[in-house]
Protein backbone atom coordinates (compact mmCIF):
# COMPACT_ATOMS: atom_id res chain seq x y z
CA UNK A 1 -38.92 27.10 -22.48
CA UNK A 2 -38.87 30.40 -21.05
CA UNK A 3 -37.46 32.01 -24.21
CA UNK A 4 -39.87 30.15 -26.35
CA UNK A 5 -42.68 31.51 -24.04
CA UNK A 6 -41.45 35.25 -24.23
CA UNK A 7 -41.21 35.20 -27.62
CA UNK A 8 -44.77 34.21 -28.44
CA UNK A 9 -45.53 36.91 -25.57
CA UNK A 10 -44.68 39.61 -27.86
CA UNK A 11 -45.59 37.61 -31.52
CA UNK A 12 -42.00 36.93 -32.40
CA UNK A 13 -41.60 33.88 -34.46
CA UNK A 14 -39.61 31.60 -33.39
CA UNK A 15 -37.37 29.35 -35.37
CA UNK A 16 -35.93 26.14 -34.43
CA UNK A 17 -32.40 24.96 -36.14
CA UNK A 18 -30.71 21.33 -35.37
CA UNK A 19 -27.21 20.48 -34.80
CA UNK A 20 -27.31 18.10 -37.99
CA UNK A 21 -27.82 21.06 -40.50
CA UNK A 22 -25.06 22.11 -42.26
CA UNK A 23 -24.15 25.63 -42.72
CA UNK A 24 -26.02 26.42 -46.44
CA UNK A 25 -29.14 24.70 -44.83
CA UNK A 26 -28.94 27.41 -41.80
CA UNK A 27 -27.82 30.47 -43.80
CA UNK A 28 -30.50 29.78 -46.02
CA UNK A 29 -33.15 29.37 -43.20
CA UNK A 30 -31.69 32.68 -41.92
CA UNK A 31 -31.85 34.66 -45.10
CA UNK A 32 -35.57 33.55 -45.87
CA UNK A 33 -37.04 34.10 -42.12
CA UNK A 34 -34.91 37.54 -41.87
CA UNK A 35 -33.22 36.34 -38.59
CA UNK A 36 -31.45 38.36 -36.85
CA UNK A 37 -31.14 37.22 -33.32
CA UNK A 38 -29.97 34.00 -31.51
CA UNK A 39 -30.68 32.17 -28.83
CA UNK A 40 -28.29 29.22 -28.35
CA UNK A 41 -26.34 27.22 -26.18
CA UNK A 42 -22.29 27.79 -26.13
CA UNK A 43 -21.86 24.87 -28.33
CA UNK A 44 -23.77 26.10 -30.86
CA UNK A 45 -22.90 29.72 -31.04
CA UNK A 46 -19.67 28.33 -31.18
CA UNK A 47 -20.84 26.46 -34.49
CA UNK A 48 -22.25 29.93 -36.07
CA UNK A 49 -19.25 31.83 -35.35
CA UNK A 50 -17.57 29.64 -37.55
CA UNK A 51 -20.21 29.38 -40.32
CA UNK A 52 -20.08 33.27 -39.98
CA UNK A 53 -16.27 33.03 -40.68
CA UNK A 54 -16.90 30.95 -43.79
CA UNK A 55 -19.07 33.85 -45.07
CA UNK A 56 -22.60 32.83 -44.13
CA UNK A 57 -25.23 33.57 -41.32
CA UNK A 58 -24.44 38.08 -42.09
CA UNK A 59 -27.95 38.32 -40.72
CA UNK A 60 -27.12 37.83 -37.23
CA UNK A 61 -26.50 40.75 -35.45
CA UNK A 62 -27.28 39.20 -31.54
CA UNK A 63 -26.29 35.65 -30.04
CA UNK A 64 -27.11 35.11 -27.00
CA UNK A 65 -25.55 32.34 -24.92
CA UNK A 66 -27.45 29.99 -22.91
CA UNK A 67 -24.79 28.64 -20.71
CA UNK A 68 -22.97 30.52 -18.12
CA UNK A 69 -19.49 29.15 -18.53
CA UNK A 70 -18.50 31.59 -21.48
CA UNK A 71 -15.00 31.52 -22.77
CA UNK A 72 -13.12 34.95 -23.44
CA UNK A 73 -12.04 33.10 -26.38
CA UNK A 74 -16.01 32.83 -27.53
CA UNK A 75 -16.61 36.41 -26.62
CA UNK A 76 -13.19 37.24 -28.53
């Protein structure tokens, strides 16, 4: 809630994705809103590293991880 609330502080639109969408539905969402920061939980960051390896999601220059229990391997 706080991040939502930031955003909006300084007019950044925020965009909501759902763990159901697959990875043409995101990159697609990414490409059209220009996206090029993340705000996540470790789960999913986890899920757009890999879309990321499958060629998709290039827009995304920033994650940032929600959850303090970060794996080297995830930051690897």
């Amino acid at each position: 809630m706080i991040t939502l609330l930031s955003c909006l502080r300084v007019n950044t639109t925020v965009v909501g994705f759902f763990d159901a969408m697959g990875a043409e539905a995101v990159d697609f969402i990414i490409k059209q809103t220009e996206l090029s920061t993340i705000f996540a939980s470790g789960e999913y960051i986890k899920k757009l590293i890999d879309f990321r390896k499958a060629g998709h999601c290039k827009n995304v220059k920033i994650m940032v991880n929600f959850d303090n229990d970060t794996s080297a391997e995830l930051l690897a």
